[in-house]
PDB file of N, CA and C in Angstrom:
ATOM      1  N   UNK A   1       0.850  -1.169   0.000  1.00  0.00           N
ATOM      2  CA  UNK A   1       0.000   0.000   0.000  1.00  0.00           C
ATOM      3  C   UNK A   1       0.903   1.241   0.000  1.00  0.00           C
ATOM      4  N   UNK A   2       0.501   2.077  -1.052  1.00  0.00           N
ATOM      5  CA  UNK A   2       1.492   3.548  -0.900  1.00  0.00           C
ATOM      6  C   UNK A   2       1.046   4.144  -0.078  1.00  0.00           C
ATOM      7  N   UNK A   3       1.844   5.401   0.597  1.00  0.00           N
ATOM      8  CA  UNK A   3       1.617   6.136   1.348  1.00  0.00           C
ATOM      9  C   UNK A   3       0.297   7.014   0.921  1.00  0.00           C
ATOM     10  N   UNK A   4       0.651   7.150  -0.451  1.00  0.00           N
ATOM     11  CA  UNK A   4      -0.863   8.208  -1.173  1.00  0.00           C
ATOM     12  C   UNK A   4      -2.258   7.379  -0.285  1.00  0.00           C
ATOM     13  N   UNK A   5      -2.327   6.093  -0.858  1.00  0.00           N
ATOM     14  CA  UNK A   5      -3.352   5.424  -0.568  1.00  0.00           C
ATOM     15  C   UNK A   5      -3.388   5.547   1.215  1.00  0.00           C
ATOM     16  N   UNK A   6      -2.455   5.190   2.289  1.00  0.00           N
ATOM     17  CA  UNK A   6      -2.789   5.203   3.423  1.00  0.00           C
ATOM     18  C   UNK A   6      -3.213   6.806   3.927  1.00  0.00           C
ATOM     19  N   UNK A   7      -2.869   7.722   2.868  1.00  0.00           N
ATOM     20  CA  UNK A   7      -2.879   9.038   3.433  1.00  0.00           C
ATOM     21  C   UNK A   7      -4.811   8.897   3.075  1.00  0.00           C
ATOM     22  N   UNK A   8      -5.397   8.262   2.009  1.00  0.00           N
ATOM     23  CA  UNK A   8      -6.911   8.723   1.237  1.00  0.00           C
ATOM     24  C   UNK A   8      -7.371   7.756   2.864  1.00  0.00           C
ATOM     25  N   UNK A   9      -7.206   6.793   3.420  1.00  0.00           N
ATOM     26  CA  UNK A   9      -7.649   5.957   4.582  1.00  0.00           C
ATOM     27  C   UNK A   9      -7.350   6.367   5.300  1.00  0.00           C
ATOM     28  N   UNK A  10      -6.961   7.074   5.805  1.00  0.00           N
ATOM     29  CA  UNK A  10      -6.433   7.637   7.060  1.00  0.00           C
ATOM     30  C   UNK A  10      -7.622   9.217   7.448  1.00  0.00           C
ATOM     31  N   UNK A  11      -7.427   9.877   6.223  1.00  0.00           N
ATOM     32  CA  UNK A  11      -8.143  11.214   6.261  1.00  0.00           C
ATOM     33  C   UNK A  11      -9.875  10.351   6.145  1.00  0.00           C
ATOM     34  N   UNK A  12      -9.830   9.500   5.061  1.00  0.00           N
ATOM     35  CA  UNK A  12     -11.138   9.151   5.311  1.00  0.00           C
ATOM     36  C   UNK A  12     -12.073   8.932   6.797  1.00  0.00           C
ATOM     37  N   UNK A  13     -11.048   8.216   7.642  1.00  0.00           N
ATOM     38  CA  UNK A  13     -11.350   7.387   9.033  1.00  0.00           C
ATOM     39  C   UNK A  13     -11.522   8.688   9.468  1.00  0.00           C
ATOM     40  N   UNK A  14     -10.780   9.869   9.883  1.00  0.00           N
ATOM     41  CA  UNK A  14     -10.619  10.553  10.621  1.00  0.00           C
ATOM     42  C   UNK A  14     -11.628  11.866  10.382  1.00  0.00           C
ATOM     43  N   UNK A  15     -12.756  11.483   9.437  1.00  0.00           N
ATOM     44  CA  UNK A  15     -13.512  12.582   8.716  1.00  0.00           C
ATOM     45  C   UNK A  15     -14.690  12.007   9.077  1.00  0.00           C
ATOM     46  N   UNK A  16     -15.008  10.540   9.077  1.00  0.00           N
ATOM     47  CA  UNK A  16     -16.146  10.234   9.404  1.00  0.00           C
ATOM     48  C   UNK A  16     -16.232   9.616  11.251  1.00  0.00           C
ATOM     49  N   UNK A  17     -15.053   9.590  11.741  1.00  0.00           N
ATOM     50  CA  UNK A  17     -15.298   9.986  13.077  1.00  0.00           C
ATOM     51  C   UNK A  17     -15.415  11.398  13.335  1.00  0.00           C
ATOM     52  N   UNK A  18     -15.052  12.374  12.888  1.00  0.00           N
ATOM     53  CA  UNK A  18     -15.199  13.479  13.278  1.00  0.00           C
ATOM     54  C   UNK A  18     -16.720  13.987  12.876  1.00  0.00           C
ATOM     55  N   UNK A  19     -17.599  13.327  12.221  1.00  0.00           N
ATOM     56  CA  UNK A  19     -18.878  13.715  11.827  1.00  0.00           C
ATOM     57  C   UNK A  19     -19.592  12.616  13.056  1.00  0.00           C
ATOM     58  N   UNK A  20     -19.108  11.587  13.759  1.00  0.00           N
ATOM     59  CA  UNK A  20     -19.508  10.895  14.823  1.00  0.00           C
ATOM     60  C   UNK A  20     -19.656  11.732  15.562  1.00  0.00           C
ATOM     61  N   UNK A  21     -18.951  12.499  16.138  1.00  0.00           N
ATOM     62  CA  UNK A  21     -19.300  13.104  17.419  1.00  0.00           C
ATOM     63  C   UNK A  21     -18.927  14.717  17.587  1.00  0.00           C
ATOM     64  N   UNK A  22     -19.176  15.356  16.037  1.00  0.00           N
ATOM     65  CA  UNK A  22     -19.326  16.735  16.352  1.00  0.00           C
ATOM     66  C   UNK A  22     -18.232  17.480  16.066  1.00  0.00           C
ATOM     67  N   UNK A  23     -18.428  18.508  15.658  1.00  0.00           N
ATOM     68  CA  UNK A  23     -17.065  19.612  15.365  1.00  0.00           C
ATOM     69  C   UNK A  23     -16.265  20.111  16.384  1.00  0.00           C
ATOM     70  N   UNK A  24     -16.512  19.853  17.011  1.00  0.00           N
ATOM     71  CA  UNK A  24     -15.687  20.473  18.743  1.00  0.00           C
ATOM     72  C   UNK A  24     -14.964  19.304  18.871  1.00  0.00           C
ATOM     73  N   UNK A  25     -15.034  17.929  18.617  1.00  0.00           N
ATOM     74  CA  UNK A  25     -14.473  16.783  18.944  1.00  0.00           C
ATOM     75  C   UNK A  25     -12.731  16.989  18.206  1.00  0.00           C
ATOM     76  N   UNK A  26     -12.045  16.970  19.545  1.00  0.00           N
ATOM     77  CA  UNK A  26     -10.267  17.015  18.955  1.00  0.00           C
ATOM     78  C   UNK A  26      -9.989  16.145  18.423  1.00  0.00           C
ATOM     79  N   UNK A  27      -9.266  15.946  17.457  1.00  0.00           N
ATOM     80  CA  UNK A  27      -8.355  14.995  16.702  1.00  0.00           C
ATOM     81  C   UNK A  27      -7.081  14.757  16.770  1.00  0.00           C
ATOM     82  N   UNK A  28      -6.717  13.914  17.197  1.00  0.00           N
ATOM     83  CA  UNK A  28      -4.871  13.363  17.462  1.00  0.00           C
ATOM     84  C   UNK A  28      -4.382  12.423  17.064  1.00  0.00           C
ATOM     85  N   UNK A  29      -3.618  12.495  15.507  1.00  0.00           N
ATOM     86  CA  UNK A  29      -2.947  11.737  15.262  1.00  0.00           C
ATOM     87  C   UNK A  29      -1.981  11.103  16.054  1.00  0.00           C
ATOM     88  N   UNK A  30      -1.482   9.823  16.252  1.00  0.00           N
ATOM     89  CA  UNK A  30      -1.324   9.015  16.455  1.00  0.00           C
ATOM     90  C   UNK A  30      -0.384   8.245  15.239  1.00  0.00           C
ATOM     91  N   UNK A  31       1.154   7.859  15.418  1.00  0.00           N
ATOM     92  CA  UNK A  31       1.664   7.127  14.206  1.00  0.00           C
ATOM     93  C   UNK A  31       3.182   7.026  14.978  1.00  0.00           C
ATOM     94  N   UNK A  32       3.335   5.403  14.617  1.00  0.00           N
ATOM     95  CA  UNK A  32       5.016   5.304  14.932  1.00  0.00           C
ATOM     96  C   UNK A  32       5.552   4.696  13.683  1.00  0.00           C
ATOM     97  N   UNK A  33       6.864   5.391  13.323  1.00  0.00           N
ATOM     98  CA  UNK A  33       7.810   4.767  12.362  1.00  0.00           C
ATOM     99  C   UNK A  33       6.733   5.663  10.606  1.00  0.00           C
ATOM    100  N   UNK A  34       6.967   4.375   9.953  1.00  0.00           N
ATOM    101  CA  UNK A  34       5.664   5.236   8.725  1.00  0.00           C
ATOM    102  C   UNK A  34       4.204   5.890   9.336  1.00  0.00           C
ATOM    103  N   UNK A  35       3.763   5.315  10.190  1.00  0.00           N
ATOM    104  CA  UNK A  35       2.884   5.753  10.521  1.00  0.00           C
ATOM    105  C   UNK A  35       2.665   7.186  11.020  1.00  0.00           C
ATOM    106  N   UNK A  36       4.034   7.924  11.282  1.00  0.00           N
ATOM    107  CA  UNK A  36       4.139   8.931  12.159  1.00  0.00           C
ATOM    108  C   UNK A  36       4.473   9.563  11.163  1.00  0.00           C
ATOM    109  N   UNK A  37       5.367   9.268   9.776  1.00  0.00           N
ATOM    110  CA  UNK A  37       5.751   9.995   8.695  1.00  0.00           C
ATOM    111  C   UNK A  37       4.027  10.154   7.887  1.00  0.00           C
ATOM    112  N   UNK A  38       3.297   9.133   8.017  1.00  0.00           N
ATOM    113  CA  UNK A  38       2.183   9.350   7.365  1.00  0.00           C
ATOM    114  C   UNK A  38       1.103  10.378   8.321  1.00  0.00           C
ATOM    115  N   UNK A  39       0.743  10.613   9.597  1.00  0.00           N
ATOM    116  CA  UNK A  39       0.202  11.552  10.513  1.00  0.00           C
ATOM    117  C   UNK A  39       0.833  12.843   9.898  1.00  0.00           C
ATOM    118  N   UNK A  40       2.046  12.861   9.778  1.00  0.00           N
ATOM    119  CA  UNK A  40       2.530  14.561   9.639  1.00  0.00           C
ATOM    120  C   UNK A  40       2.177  14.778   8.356  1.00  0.00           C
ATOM    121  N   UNK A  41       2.357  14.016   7.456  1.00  0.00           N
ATOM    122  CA  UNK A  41       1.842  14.439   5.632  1.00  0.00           C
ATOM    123  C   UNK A  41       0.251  14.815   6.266  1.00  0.00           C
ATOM    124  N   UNK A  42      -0.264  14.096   7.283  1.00  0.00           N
ATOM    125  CA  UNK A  42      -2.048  14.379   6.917  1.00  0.00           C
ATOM    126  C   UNK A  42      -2.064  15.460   7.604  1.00  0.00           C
ATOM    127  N   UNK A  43      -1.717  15.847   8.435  1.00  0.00           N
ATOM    128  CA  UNK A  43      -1.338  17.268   9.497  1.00  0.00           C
ATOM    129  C   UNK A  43      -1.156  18.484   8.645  1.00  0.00           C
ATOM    130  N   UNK A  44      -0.196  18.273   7.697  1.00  0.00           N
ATOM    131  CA  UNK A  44      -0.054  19.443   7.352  1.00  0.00           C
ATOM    132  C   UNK A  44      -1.178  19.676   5.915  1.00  0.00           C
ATOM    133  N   UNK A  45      -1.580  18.366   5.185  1.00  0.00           N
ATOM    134  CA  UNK A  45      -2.257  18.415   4.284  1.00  0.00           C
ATOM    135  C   UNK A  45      -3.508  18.965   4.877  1.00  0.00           C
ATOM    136  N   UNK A  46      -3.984  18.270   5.819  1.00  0.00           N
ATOM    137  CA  UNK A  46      -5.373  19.125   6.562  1.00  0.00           C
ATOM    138  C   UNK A  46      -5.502  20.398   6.672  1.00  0.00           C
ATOM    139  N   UNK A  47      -4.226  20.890   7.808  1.00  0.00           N
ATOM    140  CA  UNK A  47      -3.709  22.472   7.491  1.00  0.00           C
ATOM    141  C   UNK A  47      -4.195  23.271   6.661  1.00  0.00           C
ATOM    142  N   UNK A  48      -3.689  23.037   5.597  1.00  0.00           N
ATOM    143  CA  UNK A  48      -3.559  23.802   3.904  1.00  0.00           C
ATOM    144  C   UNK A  48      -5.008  23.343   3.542  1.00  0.00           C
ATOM    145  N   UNK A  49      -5.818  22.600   3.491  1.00  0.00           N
ATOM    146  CA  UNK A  49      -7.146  22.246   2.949  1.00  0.00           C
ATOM    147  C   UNK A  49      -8.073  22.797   4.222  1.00  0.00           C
ATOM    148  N   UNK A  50      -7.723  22.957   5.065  1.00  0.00           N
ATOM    149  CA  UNK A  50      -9.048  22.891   5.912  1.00  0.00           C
ATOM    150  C   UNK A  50      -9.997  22.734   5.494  1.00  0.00           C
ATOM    151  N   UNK A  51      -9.696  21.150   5.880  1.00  0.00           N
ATOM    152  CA  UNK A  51     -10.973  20.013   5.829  1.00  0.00           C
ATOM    153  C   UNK A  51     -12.182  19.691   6.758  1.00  0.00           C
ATOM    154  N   UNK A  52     -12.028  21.126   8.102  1.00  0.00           N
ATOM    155  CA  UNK A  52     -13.295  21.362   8.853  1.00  0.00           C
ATOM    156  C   UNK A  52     -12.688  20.124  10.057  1.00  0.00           C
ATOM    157  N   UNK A  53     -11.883  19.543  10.220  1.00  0.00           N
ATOM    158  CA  UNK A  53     -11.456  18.834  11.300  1.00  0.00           C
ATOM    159  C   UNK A  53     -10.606  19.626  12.385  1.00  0.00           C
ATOM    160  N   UNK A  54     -10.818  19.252  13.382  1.00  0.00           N
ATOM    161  CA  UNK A  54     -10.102  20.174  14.333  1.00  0.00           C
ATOM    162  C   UNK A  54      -9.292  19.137  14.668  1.00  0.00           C
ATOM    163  N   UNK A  55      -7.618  19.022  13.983  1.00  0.00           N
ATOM    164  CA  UNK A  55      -6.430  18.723  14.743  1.00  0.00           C
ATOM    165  C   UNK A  55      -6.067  19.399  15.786  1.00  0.00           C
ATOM    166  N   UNK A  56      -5.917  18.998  17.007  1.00  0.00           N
ATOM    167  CA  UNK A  56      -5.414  19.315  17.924  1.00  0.00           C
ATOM    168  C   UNK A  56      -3.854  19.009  18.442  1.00  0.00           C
ATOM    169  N   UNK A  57      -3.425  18.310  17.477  1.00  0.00           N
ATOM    170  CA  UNK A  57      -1.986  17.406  18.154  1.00  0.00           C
ATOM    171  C   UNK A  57      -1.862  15.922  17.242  1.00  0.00           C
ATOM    172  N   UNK A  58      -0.189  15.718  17.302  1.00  0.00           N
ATOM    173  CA  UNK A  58       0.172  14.910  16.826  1.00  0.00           C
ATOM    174  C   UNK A  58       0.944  14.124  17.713  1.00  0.00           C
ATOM    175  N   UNK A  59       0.961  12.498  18.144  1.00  0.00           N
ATOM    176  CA  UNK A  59       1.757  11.827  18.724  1.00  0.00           C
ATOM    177  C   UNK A  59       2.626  11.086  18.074  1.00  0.00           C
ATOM    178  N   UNK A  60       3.894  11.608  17.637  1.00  0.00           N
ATOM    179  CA  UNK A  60       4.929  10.627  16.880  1.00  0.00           C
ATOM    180  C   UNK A  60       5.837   9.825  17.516  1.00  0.00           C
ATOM    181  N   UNK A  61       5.841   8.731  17.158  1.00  0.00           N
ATOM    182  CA  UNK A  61       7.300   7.505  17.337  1.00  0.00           C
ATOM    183  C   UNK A  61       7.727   6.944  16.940  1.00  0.00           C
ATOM    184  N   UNK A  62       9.176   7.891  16.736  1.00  0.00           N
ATOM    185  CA  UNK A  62       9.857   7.498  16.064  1.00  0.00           C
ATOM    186  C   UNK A  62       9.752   7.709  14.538  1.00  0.00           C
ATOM    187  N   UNK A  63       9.076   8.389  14.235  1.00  0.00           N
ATOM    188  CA  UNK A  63       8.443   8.708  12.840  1.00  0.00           C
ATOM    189  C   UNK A  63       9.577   8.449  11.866  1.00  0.00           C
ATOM    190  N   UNK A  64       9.056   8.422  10.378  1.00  0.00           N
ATOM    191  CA  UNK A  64       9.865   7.542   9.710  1.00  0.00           C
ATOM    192  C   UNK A  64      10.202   9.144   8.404  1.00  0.00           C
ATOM    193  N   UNK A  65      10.807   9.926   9.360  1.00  0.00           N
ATOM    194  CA  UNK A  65      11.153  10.730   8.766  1.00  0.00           C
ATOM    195  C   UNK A  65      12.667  10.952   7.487  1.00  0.00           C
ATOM    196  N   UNK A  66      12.611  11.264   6.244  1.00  0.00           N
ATOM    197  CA  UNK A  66      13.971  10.893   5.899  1.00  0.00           C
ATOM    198  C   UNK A  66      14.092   9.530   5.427  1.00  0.00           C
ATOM    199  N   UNK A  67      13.233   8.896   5.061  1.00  0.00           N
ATOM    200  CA  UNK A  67      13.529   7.298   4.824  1.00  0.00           C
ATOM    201  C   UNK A  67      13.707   6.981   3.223  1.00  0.00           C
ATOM    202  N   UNK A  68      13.872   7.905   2.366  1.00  0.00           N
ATOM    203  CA  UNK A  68      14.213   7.918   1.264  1.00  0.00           C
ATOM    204  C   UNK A  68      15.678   8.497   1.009  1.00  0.00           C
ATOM    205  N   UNK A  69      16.441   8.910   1.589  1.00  0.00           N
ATOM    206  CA  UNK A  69      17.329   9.514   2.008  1.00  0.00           C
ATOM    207  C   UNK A  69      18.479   8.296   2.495  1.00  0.00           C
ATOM    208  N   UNK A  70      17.870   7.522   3.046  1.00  0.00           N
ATOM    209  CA  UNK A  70      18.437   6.786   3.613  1.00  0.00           C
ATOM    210  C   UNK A  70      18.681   5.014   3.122  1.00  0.00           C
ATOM    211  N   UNK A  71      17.514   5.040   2.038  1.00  0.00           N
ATOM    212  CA  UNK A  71      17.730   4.081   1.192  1.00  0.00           C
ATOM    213  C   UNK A  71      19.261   3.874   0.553  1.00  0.00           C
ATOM    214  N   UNK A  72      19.768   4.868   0.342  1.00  0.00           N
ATOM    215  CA  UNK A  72      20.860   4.874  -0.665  1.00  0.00           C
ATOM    216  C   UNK A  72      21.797   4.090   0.183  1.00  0.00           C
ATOM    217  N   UNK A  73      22.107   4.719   1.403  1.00  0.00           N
ATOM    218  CA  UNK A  73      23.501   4.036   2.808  1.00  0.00           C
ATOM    219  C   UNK A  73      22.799   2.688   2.774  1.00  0.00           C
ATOM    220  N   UNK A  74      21.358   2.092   3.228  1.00  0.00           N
ATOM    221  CA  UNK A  74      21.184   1.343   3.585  1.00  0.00           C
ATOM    222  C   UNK A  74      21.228  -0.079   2.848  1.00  0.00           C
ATOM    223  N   UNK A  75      21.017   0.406   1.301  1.00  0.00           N
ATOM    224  CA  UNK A  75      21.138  -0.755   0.337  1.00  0.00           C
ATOM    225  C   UNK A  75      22.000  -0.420  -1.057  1.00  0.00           C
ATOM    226  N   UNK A  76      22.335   0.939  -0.989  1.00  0.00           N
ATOM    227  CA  UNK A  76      23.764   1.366  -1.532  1.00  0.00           C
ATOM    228  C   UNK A  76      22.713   1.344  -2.975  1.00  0.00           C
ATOM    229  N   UNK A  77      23.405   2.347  -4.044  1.00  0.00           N
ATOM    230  CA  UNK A  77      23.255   2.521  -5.228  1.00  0.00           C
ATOM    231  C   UNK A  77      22.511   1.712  -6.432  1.00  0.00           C
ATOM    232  N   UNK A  78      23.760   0.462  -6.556  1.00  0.00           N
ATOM    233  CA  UNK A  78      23.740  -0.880  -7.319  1.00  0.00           C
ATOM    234  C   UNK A  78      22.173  -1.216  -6.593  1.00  0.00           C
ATOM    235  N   UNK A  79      21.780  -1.329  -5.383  1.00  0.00           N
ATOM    236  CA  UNK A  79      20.468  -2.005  -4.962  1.00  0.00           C
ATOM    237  C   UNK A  79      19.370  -1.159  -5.008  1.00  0.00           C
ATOM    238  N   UNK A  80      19.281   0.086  -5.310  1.00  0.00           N
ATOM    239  CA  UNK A  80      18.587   1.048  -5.586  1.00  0.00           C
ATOM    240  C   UNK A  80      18.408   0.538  -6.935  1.00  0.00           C
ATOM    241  N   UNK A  81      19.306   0.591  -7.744  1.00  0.00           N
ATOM    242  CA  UNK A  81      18.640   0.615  -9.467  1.00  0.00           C
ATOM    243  C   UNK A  81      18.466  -0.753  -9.759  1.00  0.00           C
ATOM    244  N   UNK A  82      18.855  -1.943  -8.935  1.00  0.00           N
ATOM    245  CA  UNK A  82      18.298  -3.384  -9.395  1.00  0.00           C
ATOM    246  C   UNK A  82      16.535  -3.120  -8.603  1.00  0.00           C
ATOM    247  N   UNK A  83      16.507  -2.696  -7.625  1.00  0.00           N
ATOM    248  CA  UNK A  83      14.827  -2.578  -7.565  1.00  0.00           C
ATOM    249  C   UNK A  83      14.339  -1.894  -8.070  1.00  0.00           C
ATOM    250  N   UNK A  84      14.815  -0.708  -8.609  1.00  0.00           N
ATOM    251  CA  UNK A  84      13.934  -0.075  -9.515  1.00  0.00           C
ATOM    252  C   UNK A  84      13.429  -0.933 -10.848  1.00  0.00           C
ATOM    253  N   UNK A  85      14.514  -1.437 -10.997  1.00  0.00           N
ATOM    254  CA  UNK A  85      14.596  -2.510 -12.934  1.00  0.00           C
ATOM    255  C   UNK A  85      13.684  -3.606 -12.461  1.00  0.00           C
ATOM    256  N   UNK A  86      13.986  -4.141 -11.377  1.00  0.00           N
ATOM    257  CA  UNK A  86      12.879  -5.582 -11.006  1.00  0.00           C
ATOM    258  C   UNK A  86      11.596  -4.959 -10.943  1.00  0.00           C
ATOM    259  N   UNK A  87      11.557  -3.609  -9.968  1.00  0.00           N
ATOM    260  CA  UNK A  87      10.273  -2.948  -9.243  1.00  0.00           C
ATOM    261  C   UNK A  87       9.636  -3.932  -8.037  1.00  0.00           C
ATOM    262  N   UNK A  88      10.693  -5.081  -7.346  1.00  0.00           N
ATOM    263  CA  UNK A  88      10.554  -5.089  -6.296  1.00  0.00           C
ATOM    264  C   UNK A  88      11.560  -5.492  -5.338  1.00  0.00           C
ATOM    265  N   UNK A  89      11.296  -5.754  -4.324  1.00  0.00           N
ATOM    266  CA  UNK A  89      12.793  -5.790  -3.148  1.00  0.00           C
ATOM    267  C   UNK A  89      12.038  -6.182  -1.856  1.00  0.00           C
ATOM    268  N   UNK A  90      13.221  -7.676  -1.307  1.00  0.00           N
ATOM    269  CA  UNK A  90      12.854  -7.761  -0.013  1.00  0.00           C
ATOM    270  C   UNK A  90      13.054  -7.059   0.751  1.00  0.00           C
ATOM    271  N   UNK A  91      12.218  -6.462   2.271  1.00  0.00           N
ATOM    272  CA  UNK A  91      12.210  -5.942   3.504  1.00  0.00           C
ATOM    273  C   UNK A  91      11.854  -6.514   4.467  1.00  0.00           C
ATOM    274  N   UNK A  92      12.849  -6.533   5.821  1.00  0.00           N
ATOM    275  CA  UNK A  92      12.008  -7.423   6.891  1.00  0.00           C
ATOM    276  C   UNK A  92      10.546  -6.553   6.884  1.00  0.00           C
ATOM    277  N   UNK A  93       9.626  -6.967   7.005  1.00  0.00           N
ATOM    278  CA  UNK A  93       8.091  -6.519   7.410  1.00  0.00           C
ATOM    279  C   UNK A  93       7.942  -7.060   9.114  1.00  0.00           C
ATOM    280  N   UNK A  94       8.250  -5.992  10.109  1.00  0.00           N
ATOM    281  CA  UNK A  94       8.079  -6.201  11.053  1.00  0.00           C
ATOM    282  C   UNK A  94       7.022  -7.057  11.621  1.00  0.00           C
ATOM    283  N   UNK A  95       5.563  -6.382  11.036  1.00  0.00           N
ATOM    284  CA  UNK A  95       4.478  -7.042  11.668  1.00  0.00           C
ATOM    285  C   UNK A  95       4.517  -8.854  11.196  1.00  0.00           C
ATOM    286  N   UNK A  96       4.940  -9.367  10.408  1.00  0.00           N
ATOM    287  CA  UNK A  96       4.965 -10.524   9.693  1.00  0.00           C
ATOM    288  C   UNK A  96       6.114 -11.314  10.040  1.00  0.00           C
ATOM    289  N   UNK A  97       7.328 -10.672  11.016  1.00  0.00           N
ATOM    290  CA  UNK A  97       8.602 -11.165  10.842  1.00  0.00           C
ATOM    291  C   UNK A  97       9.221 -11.586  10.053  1.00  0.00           C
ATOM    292  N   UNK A  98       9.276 -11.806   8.924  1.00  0.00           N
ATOM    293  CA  UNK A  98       9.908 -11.852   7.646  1.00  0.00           C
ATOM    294  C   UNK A  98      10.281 -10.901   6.833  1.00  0.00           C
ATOM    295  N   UNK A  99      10.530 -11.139   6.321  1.00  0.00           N
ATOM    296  CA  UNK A  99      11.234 -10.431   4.179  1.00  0.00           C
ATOM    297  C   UNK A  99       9.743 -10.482   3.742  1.00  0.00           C
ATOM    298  N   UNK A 100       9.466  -9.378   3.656  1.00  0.00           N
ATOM    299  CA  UNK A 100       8.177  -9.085   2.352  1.00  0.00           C
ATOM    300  C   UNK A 100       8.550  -8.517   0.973  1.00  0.00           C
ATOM    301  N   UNK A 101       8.234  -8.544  -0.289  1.00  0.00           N
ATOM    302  CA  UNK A 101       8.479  -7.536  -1.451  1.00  0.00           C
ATOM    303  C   UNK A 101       7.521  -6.148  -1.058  1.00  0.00           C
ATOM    304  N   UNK A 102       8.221  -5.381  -1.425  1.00  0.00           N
ATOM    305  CA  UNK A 102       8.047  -3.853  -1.793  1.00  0.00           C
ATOM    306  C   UNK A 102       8.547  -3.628  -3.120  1.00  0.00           C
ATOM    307  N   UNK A 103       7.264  -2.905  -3.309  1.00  0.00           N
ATOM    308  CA  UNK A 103       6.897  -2.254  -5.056  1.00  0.00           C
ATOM    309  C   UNK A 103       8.024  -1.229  -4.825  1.00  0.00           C
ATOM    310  N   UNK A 104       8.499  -1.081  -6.242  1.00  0.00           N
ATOM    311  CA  UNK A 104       9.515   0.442  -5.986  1.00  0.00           C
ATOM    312  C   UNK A 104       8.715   1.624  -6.155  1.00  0.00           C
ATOM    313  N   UNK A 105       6.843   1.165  -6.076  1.00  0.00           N
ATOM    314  CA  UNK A 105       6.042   2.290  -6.687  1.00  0.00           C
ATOM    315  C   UNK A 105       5.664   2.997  -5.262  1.00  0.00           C
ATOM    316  N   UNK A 106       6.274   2.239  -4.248  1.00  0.00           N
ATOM    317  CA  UNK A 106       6.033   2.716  -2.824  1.00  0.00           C
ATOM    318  C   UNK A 106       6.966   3.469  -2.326  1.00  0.00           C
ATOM    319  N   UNK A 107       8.321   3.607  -3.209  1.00  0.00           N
ATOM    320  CA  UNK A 107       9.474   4.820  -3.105  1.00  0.00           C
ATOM    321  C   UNK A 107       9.131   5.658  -3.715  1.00  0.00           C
ATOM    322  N   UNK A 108       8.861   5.628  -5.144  1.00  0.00           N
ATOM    323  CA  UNK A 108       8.431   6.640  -6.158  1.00  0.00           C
ATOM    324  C   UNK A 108       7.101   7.685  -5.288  1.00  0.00           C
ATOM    325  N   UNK A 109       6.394   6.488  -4.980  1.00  0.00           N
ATOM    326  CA  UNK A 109       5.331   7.546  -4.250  1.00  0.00           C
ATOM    327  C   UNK A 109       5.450   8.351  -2.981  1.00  0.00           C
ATOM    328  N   UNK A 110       6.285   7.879  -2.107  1.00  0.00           N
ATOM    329  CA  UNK A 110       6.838   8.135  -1.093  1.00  0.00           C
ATOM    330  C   UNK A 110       7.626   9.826  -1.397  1.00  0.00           C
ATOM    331  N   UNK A 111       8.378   9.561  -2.162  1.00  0.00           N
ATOM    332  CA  UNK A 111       9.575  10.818  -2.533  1.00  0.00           C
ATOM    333  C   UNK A 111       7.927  12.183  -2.615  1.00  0.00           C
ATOM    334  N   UNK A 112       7.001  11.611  -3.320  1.00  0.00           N
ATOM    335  CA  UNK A 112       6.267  12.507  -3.826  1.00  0.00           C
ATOM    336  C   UNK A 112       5.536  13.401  -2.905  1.00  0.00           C
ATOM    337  N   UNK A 113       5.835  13.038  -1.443  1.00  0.00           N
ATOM    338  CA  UNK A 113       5.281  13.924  -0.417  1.00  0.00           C
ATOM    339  C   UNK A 113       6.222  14.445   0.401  1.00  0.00           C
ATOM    340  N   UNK A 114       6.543  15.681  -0.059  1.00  0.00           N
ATOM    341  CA  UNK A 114       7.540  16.014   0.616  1.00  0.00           C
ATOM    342  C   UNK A 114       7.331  16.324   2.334  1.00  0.00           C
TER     343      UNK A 114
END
């Protein structure tokens, strides 16, 4: 799942709880690692749209700030452009304990929010 897509689920959830219980009702993101890189894209995207939600606060951990940046040290050059050419690449996937594939359409999309 790209970040685009968790950002359209995320604002969705957080639009139709906020029609649950009223315009006065605060909103607090909540996100560790991507999750916390994905809270601040919706934070500030809300911001700039005022989308009629009242953010009140963001709780980050560890947020996964910079993680495109960091691809390069972590799997070096040569492994950057063989996943781009394959368009995919193992990652441990924490929740799963294993090596999962990742689309390289989840970097491409990633870069795209600054």
């Amino acid at each position: 799942m790209t970040v685009s897509h968790q950002l359209v689920l995320v604002e969705e959830l957080a639009c139709r709880e906020s029609s649950k219980h009223g315009e006065k009702e605060e909103l607090i993101l909540v996100g560790s690692s991507l999750g916390g890189l994905v809270a601040t894209i919706l934070a500030r995207r809300l911001q700039k749209n005022d989308a009629g939600l009242n953010l009140s606060g963001l709780c980050l951990l560890a947020p996964g700030f910079g993680i495109t940046n960091r691809w390069k040290s972590l799997i070096g050059e040569e492994g950057l452009d063989l996943w781009k050419l394959e368009n995919k690449r193992l990652f441990m996937h924490h929740a799963t304990g294993k090596e999962e594939a990742l689309s390289y359409r989840f970097a491409e999309d990633l870069d795209s929010h600054p």
